[in-house]
Every structure is written in structure tokens, then in C-alpha cells.
N, C-alpha and C. Protein backbone atom coordinates (compact mmCIF):
# COMPACT_ATOMS: atom_id res chain seq x y z
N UNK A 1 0.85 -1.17 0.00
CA UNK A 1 0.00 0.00 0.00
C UNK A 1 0.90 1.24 0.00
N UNK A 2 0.50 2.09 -0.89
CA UNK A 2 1.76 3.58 -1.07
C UNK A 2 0.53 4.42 -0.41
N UNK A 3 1.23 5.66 0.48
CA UNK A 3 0.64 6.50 0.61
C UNK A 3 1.46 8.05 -0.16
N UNK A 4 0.27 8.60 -0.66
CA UNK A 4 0.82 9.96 -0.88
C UNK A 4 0.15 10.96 -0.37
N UNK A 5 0.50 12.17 -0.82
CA UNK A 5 0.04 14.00 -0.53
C UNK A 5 0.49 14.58 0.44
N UNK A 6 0.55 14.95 1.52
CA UNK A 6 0.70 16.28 2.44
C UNK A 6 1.26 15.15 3.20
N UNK A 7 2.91 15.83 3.36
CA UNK A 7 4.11 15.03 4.50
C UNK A 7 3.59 14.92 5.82
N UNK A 8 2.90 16.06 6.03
CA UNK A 8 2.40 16.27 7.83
C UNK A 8 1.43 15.15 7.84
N UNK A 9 0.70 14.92 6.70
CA UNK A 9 -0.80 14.18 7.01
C UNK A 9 -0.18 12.86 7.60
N UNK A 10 0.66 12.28 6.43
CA UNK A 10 1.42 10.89 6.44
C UNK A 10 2.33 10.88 8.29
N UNK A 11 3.07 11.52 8.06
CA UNK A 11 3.51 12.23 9.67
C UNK A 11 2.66 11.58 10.82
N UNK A 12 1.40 12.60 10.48
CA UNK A 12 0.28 12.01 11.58
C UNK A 12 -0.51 10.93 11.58
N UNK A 13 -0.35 10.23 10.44
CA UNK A 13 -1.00 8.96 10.11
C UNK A 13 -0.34 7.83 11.09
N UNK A 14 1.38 8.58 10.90
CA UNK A 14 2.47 7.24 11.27
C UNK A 14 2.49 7.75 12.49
N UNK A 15 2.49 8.86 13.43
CA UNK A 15 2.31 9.04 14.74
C UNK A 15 0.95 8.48 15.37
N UNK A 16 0.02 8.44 14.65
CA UNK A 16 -1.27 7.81 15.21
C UNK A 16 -0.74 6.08 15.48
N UNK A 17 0.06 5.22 13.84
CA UNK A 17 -0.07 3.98 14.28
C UNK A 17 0.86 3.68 14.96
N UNK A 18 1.71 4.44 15.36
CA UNK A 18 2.72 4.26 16.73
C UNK A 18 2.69 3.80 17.84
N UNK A 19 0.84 4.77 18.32
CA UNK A 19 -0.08 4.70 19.13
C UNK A 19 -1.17 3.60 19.35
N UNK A 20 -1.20 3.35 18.62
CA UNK A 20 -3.05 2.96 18.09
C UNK A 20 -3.58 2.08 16.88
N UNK A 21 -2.53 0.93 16.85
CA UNK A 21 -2.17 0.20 15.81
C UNK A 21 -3.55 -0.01 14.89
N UNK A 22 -4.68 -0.58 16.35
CA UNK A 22 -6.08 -1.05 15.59
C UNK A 22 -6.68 -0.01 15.15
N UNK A 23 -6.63 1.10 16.05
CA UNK A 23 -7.35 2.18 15.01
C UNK A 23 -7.30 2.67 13.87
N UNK A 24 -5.81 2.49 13.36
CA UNK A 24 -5.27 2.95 12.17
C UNK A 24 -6.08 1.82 10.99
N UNK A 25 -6.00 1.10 11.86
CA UNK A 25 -5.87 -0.49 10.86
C UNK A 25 -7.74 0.04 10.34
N UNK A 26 -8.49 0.20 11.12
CA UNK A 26 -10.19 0.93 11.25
C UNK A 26 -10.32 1.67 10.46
N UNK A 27 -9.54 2.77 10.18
CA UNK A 27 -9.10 3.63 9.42
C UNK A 27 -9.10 3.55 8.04
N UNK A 28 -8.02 2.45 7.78
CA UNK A 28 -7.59 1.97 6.54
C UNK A 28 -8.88 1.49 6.28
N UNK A 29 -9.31 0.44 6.38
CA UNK A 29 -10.10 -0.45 6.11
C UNK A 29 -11.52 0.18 5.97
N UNK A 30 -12.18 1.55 6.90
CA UNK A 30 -12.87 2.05 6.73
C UNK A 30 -12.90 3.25 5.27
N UNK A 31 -12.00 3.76 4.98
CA UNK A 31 -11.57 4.39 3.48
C UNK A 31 -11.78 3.46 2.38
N UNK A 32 -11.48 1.94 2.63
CA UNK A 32 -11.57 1.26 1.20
C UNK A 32 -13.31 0.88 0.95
N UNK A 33 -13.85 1.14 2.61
CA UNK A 33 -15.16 0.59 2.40
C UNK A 33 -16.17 1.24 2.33
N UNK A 34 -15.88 2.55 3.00
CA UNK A 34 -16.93 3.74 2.69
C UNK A 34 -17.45 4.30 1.23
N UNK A 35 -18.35 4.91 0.81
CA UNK A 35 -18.93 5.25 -0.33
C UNK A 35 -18.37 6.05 -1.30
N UNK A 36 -17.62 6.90 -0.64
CA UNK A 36 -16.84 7.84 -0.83
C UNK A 36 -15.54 7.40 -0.73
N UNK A 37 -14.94 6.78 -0.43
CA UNK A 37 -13.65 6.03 -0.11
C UNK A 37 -12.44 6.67 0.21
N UNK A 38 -13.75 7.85 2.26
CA UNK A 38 -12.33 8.51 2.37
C UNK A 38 -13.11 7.89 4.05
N UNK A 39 -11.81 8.58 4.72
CA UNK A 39 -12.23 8.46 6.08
C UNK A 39 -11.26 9.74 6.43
N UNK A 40 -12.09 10.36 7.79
CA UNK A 40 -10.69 11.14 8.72
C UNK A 40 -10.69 11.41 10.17
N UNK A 41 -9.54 11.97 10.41
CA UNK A 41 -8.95 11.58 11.50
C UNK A 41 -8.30 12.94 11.96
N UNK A 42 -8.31 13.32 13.59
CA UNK A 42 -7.75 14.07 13.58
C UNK A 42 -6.19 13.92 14.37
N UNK A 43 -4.70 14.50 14.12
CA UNK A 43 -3.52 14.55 14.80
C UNK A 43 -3.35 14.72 15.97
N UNK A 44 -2.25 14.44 16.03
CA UNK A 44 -1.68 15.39 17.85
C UNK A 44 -1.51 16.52 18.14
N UNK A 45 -1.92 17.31 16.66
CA UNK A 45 -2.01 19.04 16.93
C UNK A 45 -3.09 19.31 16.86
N UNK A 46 -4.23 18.30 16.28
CA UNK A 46 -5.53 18.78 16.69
C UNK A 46 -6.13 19.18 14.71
N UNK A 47 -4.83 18.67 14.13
CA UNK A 47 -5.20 19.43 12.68
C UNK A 47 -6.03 18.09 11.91
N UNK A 48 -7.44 17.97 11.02
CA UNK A 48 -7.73 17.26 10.74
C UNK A 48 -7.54 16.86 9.10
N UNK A 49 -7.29 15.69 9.24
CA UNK A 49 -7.17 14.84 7.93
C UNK A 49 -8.33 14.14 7.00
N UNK A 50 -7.73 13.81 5.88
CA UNK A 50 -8.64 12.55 5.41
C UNK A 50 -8.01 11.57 4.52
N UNK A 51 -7.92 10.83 4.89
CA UNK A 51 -7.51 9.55 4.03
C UNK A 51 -8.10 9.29 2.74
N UNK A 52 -7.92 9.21 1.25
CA UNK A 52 -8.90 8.80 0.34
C UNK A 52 -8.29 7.81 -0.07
N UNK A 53 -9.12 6.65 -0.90
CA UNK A 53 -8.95 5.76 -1.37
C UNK A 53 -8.52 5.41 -2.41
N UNK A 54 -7.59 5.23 -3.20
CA UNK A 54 -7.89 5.39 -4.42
C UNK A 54 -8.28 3.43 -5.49
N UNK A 55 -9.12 3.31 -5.78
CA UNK A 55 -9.74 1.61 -5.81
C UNK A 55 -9.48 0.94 -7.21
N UNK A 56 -8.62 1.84 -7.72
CA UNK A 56 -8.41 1.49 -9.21
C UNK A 56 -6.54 1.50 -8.85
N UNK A 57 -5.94 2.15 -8.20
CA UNK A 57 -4.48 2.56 -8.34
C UNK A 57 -4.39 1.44 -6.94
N UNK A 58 -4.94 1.38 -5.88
CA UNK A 58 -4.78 0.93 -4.25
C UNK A 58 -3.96 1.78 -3.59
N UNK A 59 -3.83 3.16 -4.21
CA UNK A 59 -2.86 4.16 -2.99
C UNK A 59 -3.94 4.90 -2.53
N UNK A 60 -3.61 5.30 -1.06
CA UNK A 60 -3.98 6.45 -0.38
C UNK A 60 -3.50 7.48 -0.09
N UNK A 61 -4.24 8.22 -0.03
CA UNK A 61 -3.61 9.65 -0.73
C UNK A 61 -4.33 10.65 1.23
N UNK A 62 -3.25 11.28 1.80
CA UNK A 62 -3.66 12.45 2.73
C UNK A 62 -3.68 13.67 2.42
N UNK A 63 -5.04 14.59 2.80
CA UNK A 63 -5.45 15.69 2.66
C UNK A 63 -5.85 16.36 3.97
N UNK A 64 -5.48 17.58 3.92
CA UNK A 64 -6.02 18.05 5.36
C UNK A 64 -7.49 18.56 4.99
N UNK A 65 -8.27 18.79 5.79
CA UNK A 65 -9.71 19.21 5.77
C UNK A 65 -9.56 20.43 6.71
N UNK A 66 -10.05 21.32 5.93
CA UNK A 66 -10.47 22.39 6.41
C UNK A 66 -11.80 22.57 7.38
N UNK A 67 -11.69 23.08 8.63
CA UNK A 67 -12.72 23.21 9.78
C UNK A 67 -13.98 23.67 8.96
């Protein structure tokens, strides 16, 4: 699985599964299965993300979401 887009997102992706192995794993698995094929999450600074799916390539791609 490749991830791309925003270094911080990936950053906080890999600081979350540092933490929180199953959640991440929830995460993942919730992006490939949702409708939309994103999920998000927020960091340790409080800044929020989203994971998208991509179901033709299998990379995920991080974006921050704006409040």
C-alpha cells in the first residue's frame, strides 16, 4: 500500500499507528469501504485529515480538511 500527498498528514498517520495500531488499521479499512472512499482523523495538533482511497491505483492519498 503507497501513501501519498501532504508530508504532515502521512507524519500524523504514522504518529497515530505508533499509538493505536487497531485504530489505524479501522481507518484503513474504513476508506476502502466507505462510499466515498475517504475516512478522517484528527492529529496530535488537533489538525484534521482525510484519508482517500484510491480503488483502481490501491494508494492512499492524505489531505487536510479544512474546519
Amino acid at each position: 500500500m503507497e501513501f501519498l500527498g501532504d508530508p504532515d498528514g502521512i507524519a500524523a498517520l504514522k504518529a497515530l499507528f505508533a499509538k493505536d495500531k487497531p485504530y489505524v488499521k479501522f481507518l484503513l479499512n474504513e476508506a476502502k469501504s466507505n462510499t466515498d472512499y475517504t475516512a478522517r482523523f484528527s492529529g496530535d495538533d488537533e489538525r484534521k485529515w482525510a484519508v482517500v482511497f484510491d480503488p483502481h491505483t490501491a494508494k492512499l492519498t492524505l489531505k487536510p480538511v479544512s474546519s
